[in-house]
Protein backbone atom coordinates (compact mmCIF):
# COMPACT_ATOMS: atom_id res chain seq x y z
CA UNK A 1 -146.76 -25.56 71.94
CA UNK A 2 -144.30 -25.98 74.87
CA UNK A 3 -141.77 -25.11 72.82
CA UNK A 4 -143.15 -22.03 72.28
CA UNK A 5 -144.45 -20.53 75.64
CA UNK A 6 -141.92 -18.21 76.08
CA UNK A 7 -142.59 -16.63 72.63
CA UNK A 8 -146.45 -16.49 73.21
CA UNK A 9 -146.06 -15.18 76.35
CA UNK A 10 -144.21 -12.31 75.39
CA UNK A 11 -146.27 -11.54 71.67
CA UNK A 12 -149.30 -11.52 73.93
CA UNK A 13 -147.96 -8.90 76.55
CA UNK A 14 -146.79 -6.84 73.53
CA UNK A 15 -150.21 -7.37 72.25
CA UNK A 16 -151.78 -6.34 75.34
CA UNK A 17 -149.73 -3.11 75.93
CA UNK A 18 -150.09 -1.82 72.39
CA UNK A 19 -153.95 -2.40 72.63
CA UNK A 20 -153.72 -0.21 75.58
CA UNK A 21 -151.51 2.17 74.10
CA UNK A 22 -154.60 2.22 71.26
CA UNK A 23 -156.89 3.60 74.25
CA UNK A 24 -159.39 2.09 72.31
CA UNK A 25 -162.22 3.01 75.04
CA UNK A 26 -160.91 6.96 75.29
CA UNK A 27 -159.69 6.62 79.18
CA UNK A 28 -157.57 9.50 80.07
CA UNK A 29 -154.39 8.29 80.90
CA UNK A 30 -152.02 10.94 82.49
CA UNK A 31 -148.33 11.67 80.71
CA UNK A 32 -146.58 9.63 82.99
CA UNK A 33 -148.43 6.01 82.61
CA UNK A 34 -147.87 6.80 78.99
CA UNK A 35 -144.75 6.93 79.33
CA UNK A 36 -144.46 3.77 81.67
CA UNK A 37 -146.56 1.97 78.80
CA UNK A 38 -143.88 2.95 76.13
CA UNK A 39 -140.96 1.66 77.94
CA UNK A 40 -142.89 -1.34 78.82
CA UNK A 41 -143.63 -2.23 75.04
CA UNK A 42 -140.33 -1.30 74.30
CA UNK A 43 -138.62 -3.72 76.88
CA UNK A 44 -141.02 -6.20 75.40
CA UNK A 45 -140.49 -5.60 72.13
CA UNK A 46 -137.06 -6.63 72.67
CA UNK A 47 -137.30 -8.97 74.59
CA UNK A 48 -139.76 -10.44 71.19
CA UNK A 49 -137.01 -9.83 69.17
CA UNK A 50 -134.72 -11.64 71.19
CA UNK A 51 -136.60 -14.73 70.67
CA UNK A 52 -136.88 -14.57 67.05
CA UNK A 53 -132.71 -13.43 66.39
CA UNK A 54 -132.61 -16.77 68.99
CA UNK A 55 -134.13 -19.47 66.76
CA UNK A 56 -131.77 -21.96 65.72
CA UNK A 57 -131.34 -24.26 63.32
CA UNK A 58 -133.48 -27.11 62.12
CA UNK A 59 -134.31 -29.58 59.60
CA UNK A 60 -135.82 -28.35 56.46
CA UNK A 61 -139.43 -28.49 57.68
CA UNK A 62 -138.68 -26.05 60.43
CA UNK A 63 -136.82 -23.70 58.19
CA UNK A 64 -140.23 -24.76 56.00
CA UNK A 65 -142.30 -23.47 58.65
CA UNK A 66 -140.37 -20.57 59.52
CA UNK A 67 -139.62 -18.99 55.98
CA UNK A 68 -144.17 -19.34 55.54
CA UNK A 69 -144.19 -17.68 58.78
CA UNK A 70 -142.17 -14.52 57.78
CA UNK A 71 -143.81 -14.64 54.11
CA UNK A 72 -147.48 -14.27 55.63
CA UNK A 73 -145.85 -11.92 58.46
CA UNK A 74 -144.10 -9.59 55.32
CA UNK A 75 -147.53 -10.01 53.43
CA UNK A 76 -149.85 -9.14 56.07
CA UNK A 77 -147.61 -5.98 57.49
CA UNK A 78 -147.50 -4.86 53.60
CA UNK A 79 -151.03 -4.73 53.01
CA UNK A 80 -152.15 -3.29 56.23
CA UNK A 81 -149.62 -0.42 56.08
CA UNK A 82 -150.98 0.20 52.35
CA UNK A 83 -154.40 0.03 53.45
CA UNK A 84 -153.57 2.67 55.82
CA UNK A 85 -151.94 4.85 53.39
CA UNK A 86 -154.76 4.54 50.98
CA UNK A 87 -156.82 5.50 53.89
CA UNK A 88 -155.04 8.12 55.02
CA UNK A 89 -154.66 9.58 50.88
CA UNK A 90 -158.39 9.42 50.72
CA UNK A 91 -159.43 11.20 53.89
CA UNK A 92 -156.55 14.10 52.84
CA UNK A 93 -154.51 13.05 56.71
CA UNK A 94 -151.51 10.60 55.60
CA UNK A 95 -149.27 9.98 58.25
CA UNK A 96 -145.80 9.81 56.50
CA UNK A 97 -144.52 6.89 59.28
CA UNK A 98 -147.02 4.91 56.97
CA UNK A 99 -144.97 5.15 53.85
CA UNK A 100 -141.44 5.74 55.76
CA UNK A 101 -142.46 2.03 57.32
CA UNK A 102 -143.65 0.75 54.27
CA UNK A 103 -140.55 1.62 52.53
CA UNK A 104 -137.81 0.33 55.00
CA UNK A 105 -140.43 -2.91 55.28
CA UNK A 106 -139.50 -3.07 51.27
CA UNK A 107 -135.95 -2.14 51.43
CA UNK A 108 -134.86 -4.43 54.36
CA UNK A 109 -137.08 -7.59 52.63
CA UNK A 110 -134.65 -6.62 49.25
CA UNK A 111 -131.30 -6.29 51.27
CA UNK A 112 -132.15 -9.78 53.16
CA UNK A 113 -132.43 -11.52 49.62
CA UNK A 114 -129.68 -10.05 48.37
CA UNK A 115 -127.33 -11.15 51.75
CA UNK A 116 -128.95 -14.43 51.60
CA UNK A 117 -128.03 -15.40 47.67
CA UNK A 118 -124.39 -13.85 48.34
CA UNK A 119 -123.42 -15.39 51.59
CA UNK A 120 -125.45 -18.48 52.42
């Protein structure tokens, strides 16, 4: 877990400012905290991604761990975007950033096995 800290920390303050992105309990916010609120979870965001692009390499448990981890990651960003397209066809109101994420979701997962069996 202390390995990890740093990783936590920054998942939970990009949880934190896209929860209050949400505005979950209808607080007006005015155009410019927004704003400040975008940046921040974009910084973060980043700063996330940093972290995972970081991760070395390890024995084959940790690459174990890690390929489970972005299998249940894929899975679970699949379904819920579906869910919301299903949703959003239902209720006649689908966002197309639904499918467009759906699709590149789909299309990067197919391009990453194909690298992967070509070059490593």
């Amino acid at each position: 877990m202390k390995h990890f800290s740093g990783e936590i920390a920054v998942s939970v303050i990009l949880l934190i400012l896209l929860f209050i992105l949400f505005n979950p309990f209808a607080v007006f916010m005015p155009g410019y905290l927004v704003m400040g609120l975008l940046v921040a979870a974009v910084v973060c965001f980043g700063i996330f991604s940093l972290f995972l692009w970081r991760e070395g390499e390890g024995d084959e448990r940790e690459n174990l761990h890690r390929m489970f981890a972005d299998r249940v990651a894929f899975l679970s960003g699949s379904a819920l975007l579906l869910a919301g397209i299903v949703i959003g066809e239902l209720s006649h109101q689908l966002d197309p950033w639904l499918i467009y994420a759906l699709a590149i979701m789909v299309i990067a997962k197919v391009a990453a096995l194909i690298y992967s069996k070509k070059n490593l």
